[in-house]
N, C-alpha and C. Protein backbone atom coordinates (compact mmCIF):
# COMPACT_ATOMS: atom_id res chain seq x y z
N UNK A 1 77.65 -65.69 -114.90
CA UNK A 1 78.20 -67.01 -115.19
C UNK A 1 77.05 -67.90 -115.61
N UNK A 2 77.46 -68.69 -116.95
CA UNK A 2 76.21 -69.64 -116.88
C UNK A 2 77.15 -71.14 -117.32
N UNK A 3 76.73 -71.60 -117.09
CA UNK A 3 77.19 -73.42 -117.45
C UNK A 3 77.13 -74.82 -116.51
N UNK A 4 77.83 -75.63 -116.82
CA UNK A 4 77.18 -76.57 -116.39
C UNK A 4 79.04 -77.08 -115.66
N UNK A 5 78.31 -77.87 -114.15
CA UNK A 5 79.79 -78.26 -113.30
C UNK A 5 79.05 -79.94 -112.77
N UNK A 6 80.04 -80.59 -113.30
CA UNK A 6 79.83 -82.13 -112.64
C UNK A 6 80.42 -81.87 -111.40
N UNK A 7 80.07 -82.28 -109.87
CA UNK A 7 81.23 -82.04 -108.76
C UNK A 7 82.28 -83.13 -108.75
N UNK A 8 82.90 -83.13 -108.10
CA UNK A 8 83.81 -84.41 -108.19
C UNK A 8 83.55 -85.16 -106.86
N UNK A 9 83.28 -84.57 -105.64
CA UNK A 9 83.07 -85.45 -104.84
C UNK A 9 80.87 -86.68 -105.07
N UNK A 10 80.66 -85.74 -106.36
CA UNK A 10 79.74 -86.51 -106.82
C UNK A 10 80.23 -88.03 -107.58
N UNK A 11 80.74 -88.19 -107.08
CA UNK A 11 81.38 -89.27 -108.27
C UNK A 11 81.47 -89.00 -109.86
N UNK A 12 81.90 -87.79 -110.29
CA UNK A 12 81.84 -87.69 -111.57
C UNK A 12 80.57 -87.86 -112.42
N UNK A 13 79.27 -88.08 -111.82
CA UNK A 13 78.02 -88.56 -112.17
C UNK A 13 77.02 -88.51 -111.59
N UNK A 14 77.01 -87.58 -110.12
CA UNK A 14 75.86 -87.67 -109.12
C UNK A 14 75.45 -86.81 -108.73
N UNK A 15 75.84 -85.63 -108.94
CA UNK A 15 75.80 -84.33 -108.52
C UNK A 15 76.59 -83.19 -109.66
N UNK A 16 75.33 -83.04 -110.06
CA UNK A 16 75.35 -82.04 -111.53
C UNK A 16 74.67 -80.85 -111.33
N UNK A 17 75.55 -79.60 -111.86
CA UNK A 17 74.61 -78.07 -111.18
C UNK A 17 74.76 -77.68 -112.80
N UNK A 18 73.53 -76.88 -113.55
CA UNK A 18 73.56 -76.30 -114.52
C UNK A 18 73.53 -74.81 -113.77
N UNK A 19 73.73 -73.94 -114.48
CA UNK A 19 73.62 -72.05 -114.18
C UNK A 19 72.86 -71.72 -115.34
N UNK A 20 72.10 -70.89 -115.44
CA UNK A 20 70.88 -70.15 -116.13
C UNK A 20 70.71 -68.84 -116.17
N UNK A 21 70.45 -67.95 -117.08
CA UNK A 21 69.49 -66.98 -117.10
C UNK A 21 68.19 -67.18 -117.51
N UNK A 22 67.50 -66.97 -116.78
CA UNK A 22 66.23 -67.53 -116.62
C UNK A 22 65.46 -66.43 -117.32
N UNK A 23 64.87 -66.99 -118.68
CA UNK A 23 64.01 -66.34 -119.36
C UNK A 23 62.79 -66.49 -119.58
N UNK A 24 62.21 -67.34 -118.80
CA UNK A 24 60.21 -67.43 -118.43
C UNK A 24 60.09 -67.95 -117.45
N UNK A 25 58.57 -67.89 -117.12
CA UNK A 25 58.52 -68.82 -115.80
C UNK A 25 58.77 -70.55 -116.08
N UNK A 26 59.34 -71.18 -115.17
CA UNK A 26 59.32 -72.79 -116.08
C UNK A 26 60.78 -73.06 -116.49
N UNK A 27 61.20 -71.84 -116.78
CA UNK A 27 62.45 -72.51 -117.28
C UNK A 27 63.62 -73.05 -116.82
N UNK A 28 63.86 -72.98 -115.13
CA UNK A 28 64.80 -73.49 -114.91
C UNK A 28 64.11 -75.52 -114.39
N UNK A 29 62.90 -75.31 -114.07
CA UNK A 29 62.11 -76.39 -113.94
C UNK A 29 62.50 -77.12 -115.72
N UNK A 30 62.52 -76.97 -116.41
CA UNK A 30 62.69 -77.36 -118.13
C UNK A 30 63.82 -77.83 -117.92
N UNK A 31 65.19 -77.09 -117.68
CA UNK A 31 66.43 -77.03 -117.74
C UNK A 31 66.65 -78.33 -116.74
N UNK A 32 66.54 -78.50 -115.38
CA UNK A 32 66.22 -79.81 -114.50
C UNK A 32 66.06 -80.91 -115.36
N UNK A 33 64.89 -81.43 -115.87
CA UNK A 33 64.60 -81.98 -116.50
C UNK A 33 65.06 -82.82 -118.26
N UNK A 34 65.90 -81.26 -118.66
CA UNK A 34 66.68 -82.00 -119.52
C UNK A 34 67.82 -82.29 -118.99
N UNK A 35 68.44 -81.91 -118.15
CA UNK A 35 69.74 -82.03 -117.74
C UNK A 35 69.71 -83.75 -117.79
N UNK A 36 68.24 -84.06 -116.49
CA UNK A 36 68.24 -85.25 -116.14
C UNK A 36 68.19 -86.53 -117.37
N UNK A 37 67.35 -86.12 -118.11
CA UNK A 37 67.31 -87.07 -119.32
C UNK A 37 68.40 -86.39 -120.78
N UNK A 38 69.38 -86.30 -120.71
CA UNK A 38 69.88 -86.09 -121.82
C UNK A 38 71.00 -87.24 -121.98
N UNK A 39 71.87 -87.19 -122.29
CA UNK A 39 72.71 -88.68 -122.48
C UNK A 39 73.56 -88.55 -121.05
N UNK A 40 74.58 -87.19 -121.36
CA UNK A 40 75.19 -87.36 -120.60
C UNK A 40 74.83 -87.44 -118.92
N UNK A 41 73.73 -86.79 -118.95
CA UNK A 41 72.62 -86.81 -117.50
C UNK A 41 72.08 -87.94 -117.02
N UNK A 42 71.96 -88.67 -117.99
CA UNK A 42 70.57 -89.17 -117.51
C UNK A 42 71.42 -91.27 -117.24
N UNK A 43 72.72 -91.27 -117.66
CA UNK A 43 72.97 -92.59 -116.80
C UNK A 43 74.04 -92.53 -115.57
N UNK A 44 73.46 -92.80 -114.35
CA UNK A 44 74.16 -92.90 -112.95
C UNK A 44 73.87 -91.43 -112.27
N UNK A 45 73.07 -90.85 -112.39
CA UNK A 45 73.04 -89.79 -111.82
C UNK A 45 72.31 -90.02 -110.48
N UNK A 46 72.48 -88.95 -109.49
CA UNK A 46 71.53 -88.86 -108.18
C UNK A 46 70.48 -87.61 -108.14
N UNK A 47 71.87 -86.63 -108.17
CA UNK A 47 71.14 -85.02 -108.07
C UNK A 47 71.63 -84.03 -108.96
N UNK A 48 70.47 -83.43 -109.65
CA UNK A 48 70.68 -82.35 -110.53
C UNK A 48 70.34 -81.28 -109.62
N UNK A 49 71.00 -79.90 -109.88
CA UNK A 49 70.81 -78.91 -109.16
C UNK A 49 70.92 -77.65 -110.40
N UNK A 50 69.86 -76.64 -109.79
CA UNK A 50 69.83 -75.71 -111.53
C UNK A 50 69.92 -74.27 -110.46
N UNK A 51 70.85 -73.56 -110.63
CA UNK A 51 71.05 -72.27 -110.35
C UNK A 51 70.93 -70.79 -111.21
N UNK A 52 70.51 -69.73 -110.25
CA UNK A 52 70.81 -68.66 -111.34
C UNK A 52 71.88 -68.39 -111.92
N UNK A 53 72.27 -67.64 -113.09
CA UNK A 53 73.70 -67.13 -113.77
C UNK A 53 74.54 -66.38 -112.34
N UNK A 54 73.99 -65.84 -111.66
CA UNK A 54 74.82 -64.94 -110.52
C UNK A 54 75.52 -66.38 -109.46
N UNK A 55 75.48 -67.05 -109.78
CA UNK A 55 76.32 -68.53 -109.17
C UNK A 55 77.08 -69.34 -109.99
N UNK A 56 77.81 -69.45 -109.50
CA UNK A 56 79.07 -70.31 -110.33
C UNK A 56 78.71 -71.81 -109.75
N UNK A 57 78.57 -72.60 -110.99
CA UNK A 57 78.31 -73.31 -111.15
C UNK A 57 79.16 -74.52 -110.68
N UNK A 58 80.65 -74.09 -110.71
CA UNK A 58 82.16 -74.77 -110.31
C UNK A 58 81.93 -74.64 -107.98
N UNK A 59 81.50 -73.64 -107.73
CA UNK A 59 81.76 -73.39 -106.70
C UNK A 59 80.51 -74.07 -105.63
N UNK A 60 80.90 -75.08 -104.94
CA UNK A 60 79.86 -75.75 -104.31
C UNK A 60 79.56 -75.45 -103.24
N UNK A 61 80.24 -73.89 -102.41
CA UNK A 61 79.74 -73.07 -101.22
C UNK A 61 78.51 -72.37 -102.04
N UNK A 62 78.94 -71.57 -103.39
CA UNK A 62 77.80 -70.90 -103.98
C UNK A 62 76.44 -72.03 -104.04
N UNK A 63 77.08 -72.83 -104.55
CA UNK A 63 75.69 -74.02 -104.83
C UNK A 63 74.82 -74.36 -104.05
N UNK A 64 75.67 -74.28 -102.63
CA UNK A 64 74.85 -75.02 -101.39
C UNK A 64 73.79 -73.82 -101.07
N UNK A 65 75.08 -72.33 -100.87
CA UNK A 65 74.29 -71.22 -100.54
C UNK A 65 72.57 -71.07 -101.51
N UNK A 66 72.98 -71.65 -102.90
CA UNK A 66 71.60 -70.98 -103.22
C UNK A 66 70.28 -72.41 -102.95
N UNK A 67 70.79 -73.28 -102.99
CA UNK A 67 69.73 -74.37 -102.50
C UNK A 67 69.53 -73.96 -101.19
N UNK A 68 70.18 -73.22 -100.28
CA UNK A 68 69.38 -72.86 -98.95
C UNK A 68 68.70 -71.72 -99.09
N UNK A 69 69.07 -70.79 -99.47
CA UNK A 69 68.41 -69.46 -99.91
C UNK A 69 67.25 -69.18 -101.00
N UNK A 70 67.23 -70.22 -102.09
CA UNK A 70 66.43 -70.28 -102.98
C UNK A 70 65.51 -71.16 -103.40
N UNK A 71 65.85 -72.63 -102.27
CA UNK A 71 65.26 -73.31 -102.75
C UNK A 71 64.38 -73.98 -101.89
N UNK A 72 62.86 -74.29 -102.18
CA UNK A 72 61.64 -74.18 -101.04
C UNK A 72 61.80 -75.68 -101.16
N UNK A 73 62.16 -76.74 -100.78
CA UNK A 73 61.84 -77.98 -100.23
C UNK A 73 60.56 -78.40 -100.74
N UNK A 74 59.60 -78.47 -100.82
CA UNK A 74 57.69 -78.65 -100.99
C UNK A 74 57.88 -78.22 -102.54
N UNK A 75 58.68 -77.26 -102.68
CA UNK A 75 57.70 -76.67 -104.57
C UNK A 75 58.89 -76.48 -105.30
N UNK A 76 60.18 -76.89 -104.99
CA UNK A 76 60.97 -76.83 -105.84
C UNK A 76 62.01 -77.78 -105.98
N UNK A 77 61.66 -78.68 -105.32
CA UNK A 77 62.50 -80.26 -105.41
C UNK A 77 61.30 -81.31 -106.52
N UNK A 78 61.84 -81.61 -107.44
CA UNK A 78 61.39 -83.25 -108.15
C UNK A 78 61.99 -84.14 -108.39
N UNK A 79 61.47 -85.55 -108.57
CA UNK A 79 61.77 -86.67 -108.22
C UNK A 79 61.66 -87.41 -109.50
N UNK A 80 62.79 -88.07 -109.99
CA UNK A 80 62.56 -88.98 -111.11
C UNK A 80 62.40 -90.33 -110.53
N UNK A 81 61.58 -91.27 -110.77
CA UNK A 81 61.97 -92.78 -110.18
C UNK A 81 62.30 -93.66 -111.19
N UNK A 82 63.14 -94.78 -111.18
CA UNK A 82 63.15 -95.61 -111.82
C UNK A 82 64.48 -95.23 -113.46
N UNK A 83 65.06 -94.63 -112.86
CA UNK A 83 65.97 -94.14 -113.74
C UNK A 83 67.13 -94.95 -114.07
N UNK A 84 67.92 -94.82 -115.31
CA UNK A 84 69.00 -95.85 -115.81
C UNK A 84 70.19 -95.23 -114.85
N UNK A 85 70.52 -96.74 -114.72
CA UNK A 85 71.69 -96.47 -113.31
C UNK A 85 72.54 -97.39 -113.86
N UNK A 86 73.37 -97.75 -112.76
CA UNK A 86 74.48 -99.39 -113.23
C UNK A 86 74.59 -99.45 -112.11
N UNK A 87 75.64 -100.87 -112.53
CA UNK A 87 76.76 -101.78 -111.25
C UNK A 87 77.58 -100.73 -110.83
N UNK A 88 77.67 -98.91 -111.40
CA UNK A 88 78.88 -98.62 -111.02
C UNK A 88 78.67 -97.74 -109.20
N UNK A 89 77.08 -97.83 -109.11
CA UNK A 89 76.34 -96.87 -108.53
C UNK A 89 76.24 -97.67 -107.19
N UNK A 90 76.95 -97.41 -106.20
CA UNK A 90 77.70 -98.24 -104.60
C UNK A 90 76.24 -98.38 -103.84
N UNK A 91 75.50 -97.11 -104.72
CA UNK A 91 74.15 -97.40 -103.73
C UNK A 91 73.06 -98.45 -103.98
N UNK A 92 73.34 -99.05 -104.81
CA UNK A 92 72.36 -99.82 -105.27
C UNK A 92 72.16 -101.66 -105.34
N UNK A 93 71.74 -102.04 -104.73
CA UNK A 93 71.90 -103.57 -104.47
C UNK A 93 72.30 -104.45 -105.95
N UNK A 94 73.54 -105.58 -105.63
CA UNK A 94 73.22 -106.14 -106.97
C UNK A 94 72.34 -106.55 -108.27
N UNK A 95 72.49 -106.20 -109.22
CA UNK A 95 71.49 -106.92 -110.14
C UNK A 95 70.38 -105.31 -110.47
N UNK A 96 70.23 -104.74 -109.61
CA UNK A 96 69.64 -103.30 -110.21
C UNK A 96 70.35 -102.27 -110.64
N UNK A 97 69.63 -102.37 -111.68
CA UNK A 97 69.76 -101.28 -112.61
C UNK A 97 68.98 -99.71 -112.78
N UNK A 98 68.45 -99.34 -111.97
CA UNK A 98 67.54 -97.95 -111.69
C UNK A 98 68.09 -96.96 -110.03
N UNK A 99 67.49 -96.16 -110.53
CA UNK A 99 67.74 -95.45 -109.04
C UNK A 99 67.25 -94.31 -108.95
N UNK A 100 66.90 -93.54 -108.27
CA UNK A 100 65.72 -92.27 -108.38
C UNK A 100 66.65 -91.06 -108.76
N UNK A 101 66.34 -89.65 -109.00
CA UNK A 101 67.12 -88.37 -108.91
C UNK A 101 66.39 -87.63 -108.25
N UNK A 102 67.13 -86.70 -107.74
CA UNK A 102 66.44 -85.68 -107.25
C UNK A 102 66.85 -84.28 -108.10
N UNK A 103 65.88 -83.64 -108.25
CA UNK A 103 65.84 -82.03 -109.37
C UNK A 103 65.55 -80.88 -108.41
N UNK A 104 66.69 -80.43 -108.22
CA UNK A 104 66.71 -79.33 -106.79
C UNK A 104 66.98 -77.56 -108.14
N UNK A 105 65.60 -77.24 -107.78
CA UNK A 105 65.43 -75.76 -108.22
C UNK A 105 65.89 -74.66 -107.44
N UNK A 106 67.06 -74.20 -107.59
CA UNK A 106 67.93 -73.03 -106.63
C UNK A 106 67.82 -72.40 -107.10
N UNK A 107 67.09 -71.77 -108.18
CA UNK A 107 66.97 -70.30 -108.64
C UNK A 107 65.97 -69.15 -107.61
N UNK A 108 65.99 -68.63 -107.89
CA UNK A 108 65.07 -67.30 -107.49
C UNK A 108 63.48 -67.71 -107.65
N UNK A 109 62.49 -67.30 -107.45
CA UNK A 109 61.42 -67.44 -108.25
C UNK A 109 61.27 -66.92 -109.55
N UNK A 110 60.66 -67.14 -110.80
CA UNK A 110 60.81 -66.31 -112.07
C UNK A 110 59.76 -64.91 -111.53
N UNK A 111 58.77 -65.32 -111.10
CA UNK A 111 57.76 -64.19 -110.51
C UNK A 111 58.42 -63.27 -109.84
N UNK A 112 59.45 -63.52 -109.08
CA UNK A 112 59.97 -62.51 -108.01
C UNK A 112 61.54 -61.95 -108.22
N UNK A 113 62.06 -62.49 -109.64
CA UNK A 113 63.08 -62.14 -110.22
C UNK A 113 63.35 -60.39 -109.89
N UNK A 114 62.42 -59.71 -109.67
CA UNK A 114 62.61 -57.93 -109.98
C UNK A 114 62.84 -57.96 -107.68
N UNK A 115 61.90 -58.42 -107.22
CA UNK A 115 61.32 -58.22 -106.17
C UNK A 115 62.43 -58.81 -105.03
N UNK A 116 62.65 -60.02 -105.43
CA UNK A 116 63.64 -61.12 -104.54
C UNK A 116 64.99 -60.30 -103.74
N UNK A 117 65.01 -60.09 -102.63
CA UNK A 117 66.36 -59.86 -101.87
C UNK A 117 67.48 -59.92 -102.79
N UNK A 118 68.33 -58.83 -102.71
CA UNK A 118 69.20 -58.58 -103.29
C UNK A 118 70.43 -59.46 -102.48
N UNK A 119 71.53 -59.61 -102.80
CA UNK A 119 72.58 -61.07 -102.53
C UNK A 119 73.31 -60.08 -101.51
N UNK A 120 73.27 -59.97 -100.27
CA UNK A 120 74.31 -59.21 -99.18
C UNK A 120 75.90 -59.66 -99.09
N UNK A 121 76.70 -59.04 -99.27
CA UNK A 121 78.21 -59.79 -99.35
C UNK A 121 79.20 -58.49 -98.86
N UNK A 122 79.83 -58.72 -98.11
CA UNK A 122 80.65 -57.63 -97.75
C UNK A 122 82.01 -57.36 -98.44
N UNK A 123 82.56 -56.02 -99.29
CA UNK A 123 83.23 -55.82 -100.26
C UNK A 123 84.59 -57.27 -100.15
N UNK A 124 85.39 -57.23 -101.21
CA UNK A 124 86.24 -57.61 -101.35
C UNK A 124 87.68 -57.31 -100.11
N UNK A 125 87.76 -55.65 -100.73
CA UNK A 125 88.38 -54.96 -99.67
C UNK A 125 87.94 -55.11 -98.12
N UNK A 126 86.63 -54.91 -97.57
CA UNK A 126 86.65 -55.20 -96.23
C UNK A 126 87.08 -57.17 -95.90
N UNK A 127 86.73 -57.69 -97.01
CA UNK A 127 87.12 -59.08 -96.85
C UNK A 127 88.61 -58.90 -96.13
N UNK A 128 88.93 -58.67 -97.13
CA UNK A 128 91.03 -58.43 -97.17
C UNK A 128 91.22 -58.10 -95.56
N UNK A 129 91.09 -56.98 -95.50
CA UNK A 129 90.95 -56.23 -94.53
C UNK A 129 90.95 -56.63 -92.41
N UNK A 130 89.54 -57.63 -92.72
CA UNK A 130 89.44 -58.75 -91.94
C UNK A 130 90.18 -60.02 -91.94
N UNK A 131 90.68 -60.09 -92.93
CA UNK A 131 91.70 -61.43 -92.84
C UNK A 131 92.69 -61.29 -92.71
N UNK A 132 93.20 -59.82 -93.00
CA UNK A 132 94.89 -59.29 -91.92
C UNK A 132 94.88 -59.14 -90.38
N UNK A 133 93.44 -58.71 -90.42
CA UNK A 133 93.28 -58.06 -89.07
C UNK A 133 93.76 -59.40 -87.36
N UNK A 134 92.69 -60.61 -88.57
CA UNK A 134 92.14 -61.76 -87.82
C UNK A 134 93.59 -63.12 -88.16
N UNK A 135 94.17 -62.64 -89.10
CA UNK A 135 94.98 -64.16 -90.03
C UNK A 135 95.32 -64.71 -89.04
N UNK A 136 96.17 -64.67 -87.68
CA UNK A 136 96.48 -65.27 -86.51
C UNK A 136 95.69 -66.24 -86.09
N UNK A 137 94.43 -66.15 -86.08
CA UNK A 137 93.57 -66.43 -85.76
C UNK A 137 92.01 -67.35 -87.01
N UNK A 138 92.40 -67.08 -87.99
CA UNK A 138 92.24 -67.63 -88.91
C UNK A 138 92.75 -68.75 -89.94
N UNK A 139 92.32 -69.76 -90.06
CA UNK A 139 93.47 -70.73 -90.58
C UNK A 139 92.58 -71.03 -92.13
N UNK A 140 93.48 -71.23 -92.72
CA UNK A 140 93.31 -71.62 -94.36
C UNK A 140 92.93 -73.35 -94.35
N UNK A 141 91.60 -73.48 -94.94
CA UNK A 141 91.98 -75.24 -94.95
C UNK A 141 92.28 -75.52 -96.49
């Protein structure tokens, strides 16, 4: 999967995930970066988030999963300051117009692309399987 998902509980504008196949080192760091400054990115935004292609971009359990799994806090978060914002942005005191982003790198490392832990998930079928076993006891939200 590769593409790009606005969330909705982002306000339509605050929380933006692109998906990638990542073809050098740098590039999902690049991809961040334009996301943040391109038109549609770059007014009212908060947080850009850039994932590998093996994440769906729509799915914000996958999203979260790979910002915990992939993403180092210290060397793979950046910070825009002073960015074009509006009146529409609840966080921001009257009369300003700016507001920072944050550029959250959830990919893999490019270095460790061959090396990196493979994604553990238990089949489909044993899914199924467990959710007949358990459904009583399991509730759908």
């Amino acid at each position: 999967m590769q593409g790009v998902w606005v969330h909705e509980p982002g306000c339509a504008r605050m929380f933006n995930v692109i998906s990638i196949k990542q073809a050098y080192a740098g590039h999902a760091r690049q991809a961040l970066h334009l996301a943040a400054a391109c038109q549609s990115g770059s007014y009212l935004g908060r947080f850009v988030v850039v994932v590998d292609d093996d994440i769906d971009p729509t799915n914000l359990e996958q999203v979260l999963w790979a910002m915990c799994t992939r993403c180092d806090p210290v060397e793979d978060i950046d910070f825009i300051k002073r960015a074009w914002s509006g009146p529409l942005d609840p966080r921001l005191p009257k009369g300003v117009t700016w507001n920072s982003r944050g550029l959250f790198d959830a990919c893999r490392p490019y270095e460790m692309l061959k090396d990196f832990p493979a994604v553990v998930r238990a089949s489909d079928e044993l899914r199924e399987k467990v959710a007949q076993k358990f459904r009583d006891q399991i509730k759908k939200h």
